[in-house]
PDB file of N, CA and C in Angstrom:
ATOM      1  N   UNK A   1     100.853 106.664 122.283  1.00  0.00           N
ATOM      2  CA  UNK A   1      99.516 106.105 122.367  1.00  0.00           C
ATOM      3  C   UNK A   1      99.335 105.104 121.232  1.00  0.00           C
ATOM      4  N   UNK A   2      98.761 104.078 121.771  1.00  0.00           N
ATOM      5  CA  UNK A   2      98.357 103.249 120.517  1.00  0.00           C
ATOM      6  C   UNK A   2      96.917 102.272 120.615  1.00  0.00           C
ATOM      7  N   UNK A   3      96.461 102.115 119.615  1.00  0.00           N
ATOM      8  CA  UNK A   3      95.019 101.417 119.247  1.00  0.00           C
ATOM      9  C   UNK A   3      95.015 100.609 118.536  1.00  0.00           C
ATOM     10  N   UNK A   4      93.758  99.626 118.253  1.00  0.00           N
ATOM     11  CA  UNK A   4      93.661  98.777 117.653  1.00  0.00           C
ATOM     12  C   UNK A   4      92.386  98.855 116.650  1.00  0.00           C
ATOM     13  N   UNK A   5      92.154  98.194 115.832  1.00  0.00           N
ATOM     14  CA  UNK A   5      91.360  98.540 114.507  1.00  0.00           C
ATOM     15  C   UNK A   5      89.480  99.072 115.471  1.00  0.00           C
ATOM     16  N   UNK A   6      89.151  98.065 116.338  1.00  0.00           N
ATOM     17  CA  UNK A   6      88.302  98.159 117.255  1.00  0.00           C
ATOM     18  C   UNK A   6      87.878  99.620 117.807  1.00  0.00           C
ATOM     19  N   UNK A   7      89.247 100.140 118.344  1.00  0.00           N
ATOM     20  CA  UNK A   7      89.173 101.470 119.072  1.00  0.00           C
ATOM     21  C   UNK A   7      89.410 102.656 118.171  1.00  0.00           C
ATOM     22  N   UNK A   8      90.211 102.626 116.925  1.00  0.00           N
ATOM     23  CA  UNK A   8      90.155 103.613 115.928  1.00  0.00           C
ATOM     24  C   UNK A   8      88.863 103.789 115.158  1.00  0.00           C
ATOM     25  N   UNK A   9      87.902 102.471 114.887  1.00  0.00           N
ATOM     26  CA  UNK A   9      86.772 102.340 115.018  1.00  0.00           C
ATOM     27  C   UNK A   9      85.876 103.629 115.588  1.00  0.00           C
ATOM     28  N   UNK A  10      85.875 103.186 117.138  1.00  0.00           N
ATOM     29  CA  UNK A  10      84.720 104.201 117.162  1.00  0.00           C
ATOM     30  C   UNK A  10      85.230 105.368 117.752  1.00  0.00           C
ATOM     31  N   UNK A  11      86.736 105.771 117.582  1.00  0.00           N
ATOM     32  CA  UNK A  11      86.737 107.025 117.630  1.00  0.00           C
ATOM     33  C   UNK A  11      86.459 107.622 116.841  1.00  0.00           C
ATOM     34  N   UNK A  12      86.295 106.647 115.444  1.00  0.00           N
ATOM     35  CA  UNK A  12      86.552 107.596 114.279  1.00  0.00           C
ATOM     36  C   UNK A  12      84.221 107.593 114.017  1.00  0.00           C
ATOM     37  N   UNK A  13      83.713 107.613 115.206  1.00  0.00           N
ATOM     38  CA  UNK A  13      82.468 107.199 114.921  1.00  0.00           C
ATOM     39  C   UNK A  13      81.462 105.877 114.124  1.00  0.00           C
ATOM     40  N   UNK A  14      82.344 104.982 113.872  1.00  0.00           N
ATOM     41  CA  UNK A  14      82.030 103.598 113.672  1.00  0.00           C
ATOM     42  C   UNK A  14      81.436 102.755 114.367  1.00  0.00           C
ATOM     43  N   UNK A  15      80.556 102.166 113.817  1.00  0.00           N
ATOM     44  CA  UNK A  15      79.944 100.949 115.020  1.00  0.00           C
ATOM     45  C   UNK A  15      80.667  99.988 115.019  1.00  0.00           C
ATOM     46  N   UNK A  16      81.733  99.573 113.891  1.00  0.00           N
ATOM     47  CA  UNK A  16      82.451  98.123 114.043  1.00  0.00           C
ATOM     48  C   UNK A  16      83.441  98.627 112.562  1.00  0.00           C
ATOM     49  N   UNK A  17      84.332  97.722 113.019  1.00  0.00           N
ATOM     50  CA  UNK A  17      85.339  97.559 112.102  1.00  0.00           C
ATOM     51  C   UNK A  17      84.749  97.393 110.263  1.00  0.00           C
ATOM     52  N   UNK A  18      85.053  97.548 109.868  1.00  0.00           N
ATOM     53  CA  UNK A  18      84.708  97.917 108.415  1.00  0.00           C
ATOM     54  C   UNK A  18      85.480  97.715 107.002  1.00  0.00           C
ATOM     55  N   UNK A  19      85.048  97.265 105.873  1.00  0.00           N
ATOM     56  CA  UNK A  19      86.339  97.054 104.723  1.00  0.00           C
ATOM     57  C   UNK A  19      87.031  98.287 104.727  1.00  0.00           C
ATOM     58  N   UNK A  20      86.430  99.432 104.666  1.00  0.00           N
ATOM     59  CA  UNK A  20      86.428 101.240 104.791  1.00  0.00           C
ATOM     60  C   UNK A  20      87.590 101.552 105.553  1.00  0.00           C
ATOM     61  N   UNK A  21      87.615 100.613 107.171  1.00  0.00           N
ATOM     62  CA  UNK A  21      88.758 101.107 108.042  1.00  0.00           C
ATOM     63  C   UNK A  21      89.888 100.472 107.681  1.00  0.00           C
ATOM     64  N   UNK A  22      89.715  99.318 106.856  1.00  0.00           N
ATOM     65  CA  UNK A  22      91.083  98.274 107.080  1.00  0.00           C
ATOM     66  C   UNK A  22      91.866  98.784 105.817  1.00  0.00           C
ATOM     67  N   UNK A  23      91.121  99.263 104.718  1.00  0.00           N
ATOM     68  CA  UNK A  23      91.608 100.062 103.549  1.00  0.00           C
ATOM     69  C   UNK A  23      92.175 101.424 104.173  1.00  0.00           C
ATOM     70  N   UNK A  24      91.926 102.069 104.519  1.00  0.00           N
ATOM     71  CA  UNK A  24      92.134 103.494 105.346  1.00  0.00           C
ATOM     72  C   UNK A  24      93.614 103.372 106.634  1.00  0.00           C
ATOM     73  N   UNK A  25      93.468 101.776 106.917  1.00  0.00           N
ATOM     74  CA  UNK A  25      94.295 102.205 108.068  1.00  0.00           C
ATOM     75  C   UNK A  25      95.591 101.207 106.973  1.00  0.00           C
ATOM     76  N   UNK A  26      95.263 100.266 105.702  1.00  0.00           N
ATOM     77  CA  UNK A  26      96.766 100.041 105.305  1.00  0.00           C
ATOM     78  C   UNK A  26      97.048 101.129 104.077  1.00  0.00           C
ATOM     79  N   UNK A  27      96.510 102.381 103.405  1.00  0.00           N
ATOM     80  CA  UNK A  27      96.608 103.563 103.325  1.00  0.00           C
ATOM     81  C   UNK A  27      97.874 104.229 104.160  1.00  0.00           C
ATOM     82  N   UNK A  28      97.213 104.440 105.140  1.00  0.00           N
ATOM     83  CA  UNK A  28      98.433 104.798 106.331  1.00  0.00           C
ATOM     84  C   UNK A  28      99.567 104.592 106.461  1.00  0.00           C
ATOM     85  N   UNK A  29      99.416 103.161 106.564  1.00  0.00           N
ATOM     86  CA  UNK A  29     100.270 102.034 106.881  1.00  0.00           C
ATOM     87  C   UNK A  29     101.431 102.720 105.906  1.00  0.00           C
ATOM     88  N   UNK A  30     100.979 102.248 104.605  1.00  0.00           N
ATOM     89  CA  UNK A  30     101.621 102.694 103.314  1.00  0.00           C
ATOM     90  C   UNK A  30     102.938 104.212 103.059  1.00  0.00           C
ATOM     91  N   UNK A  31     101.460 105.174 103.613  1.00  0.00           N
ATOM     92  CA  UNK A  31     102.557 106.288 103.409  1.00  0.00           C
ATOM     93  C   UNK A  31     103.420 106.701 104.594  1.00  0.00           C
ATOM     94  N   UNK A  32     103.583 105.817 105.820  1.00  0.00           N
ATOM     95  CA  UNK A  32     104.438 106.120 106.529  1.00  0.00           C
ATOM     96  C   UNK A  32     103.809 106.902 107.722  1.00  0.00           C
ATOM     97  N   UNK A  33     102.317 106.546 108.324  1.00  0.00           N
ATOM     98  CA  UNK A  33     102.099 107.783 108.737  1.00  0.00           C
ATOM     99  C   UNK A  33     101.557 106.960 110.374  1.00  0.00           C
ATOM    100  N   UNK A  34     101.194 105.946 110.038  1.00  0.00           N
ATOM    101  CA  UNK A  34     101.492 105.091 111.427  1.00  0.00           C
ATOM    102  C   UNK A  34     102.472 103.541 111.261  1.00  0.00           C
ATOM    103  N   UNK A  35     102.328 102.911 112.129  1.00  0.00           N
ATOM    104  CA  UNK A  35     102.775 101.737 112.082  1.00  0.00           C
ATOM    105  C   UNK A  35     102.950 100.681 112.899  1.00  0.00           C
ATOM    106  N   UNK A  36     102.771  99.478 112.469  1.00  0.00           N
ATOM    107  CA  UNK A  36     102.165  98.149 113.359  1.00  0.00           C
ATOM    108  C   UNK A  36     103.148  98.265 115.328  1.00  0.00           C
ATOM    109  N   UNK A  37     102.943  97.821 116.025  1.00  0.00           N
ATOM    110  CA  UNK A  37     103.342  98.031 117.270  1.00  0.00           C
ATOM    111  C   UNK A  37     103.982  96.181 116.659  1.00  0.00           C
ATOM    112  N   UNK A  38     103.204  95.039 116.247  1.00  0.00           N
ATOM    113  CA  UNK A  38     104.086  93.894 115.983  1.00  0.00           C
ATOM    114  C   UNK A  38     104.227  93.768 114.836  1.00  0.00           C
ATOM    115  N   UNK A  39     105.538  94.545 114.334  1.00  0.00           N
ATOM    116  CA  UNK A  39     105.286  94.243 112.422  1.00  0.00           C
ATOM    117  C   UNK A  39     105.625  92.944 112.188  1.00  0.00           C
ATOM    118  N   UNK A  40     106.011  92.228 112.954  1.00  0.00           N
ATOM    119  CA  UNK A  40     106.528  90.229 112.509  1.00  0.00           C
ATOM    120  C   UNK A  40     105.393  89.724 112.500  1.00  0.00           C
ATOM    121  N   UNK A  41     104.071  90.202 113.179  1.00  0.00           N
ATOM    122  CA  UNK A  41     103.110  89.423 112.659  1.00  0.00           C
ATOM    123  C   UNK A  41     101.572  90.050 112.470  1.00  0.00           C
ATOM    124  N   UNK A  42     101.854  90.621 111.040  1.00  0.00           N
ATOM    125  CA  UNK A  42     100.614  91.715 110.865  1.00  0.00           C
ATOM    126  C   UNK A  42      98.917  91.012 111.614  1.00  0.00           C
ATOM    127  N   UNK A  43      98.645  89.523 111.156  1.00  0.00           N
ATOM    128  CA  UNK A  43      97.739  89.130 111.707  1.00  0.00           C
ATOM    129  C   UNK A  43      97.439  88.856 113.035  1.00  0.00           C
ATOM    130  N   UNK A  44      98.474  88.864 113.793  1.00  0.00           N
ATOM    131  CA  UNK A  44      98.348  89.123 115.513  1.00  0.00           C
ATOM    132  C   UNK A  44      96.649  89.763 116.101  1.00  0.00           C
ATOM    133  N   UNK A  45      95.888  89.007 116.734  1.00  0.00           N
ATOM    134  CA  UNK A  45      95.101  89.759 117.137  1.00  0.00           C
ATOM    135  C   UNK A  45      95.455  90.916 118.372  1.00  0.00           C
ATOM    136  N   UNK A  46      96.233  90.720 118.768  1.00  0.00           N
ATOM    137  CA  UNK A  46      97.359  92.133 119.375  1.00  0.00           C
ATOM    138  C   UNK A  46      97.928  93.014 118.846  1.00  0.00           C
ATOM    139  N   UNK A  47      97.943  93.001 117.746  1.00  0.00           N
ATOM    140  CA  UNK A  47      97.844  94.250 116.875  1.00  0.00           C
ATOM    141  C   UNK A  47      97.560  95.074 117.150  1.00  0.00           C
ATOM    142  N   UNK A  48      98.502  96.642 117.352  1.00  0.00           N
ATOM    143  CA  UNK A  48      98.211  97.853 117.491  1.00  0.00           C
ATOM    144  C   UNK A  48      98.355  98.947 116.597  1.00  0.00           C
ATOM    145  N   UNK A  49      98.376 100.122 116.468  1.00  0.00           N
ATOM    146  CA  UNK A  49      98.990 100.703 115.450  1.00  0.00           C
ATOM    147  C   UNK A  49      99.099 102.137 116.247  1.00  0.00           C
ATOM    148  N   UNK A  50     100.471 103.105 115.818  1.00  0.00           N
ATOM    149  CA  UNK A  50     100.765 104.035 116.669  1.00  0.00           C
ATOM    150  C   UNK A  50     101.313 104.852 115.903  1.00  0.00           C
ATOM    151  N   UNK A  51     101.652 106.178 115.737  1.00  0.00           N
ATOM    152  CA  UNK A  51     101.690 107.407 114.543  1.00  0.00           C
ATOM    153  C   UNK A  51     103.134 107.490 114.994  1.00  0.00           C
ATOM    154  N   UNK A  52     103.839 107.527 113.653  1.00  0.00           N
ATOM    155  CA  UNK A  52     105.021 107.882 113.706  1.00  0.00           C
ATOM    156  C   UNK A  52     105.341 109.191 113.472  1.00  0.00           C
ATOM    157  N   UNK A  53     106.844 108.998 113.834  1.00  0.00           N
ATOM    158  CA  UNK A  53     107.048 110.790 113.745  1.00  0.00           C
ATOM    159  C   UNK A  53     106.470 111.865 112.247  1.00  0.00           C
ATOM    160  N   UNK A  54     106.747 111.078 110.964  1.00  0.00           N
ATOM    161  CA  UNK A  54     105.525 111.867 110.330  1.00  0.00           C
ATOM    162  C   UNK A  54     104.250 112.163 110.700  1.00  0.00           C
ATOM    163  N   UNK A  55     103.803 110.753 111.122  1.00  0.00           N
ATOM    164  CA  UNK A  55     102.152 111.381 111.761  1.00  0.00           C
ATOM    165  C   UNK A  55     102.123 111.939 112.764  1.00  0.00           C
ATOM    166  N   UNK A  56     102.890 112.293 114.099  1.00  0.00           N
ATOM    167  CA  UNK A  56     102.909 113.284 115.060  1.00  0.00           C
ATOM    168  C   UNK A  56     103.050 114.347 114.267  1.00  0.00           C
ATOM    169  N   UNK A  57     103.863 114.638 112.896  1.00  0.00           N
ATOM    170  CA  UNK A  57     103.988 115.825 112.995  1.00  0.00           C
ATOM    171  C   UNK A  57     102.380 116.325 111.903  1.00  0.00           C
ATOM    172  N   UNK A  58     101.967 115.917 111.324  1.00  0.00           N
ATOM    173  CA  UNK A  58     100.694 115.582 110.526  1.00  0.00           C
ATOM    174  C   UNK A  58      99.919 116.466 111.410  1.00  0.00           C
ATOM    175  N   UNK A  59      99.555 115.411 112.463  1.00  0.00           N
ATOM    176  CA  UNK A  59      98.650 115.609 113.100  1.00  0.00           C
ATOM    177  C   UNK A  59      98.847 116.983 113.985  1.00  0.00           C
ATOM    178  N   UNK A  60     100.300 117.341 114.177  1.00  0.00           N
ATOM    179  CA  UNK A  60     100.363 118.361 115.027  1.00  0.00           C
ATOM    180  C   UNK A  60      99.919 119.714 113.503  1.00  0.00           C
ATOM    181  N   UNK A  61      99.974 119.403 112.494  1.00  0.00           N
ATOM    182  CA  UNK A  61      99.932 120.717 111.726  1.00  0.00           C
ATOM    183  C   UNK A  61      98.346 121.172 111.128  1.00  0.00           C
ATOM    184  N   UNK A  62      97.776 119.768 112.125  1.00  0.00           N
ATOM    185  CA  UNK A  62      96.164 119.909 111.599  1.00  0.00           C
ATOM    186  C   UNK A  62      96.049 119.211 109.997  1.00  0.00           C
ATOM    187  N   UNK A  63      97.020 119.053 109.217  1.00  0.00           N
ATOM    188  CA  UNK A  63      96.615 118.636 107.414  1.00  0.00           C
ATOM    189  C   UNK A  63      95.907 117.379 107.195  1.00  0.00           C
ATOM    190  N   UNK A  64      95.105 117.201 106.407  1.00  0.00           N
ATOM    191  CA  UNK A  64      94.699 116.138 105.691  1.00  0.00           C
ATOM    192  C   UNK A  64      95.251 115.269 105.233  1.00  0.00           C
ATOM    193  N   UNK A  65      95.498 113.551 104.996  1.00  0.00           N
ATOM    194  CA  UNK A  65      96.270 113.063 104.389  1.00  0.00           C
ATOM    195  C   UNK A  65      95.540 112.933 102.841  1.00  0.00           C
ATOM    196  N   UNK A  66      96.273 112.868 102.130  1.00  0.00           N
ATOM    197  CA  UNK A  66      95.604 113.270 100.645  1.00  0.00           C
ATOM    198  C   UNK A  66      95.905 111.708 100.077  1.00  0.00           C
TER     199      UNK A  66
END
């Protein structure tokens, strides 16, 4: 499965994209826990982002990212 800053947005209860999400989602980015669907061109407005096998397993253990 994968999303874009838009749709992580308001799953995550957001009305719109935010400095909050874009800090939060290159956080992520960072520790390995998702990652770009086009990493050759981070500014792509096609940009997706999709949980890698750390974050499947994250997410499967319920934990917090700290």
């Amino acid at each position: 499965m994968t999303a874009g800053k838009a749709e992580l947005a308001k799953a995550l209860g957001h009305v719109s994209v935010s400095g909050a999400l874009h800090r939060q989602t290159r956080r992520l980015l960072d520790a390995g826990i998702i990652e770009m669907t086009i990493p050759e061109k981070p500014q792509s407005r096609l940009q997706r982002y999709r949980l890698t096998a750390a974050g499947l397993r994250l997410a499967n253990t319920g934990r917090q990212v700290s």
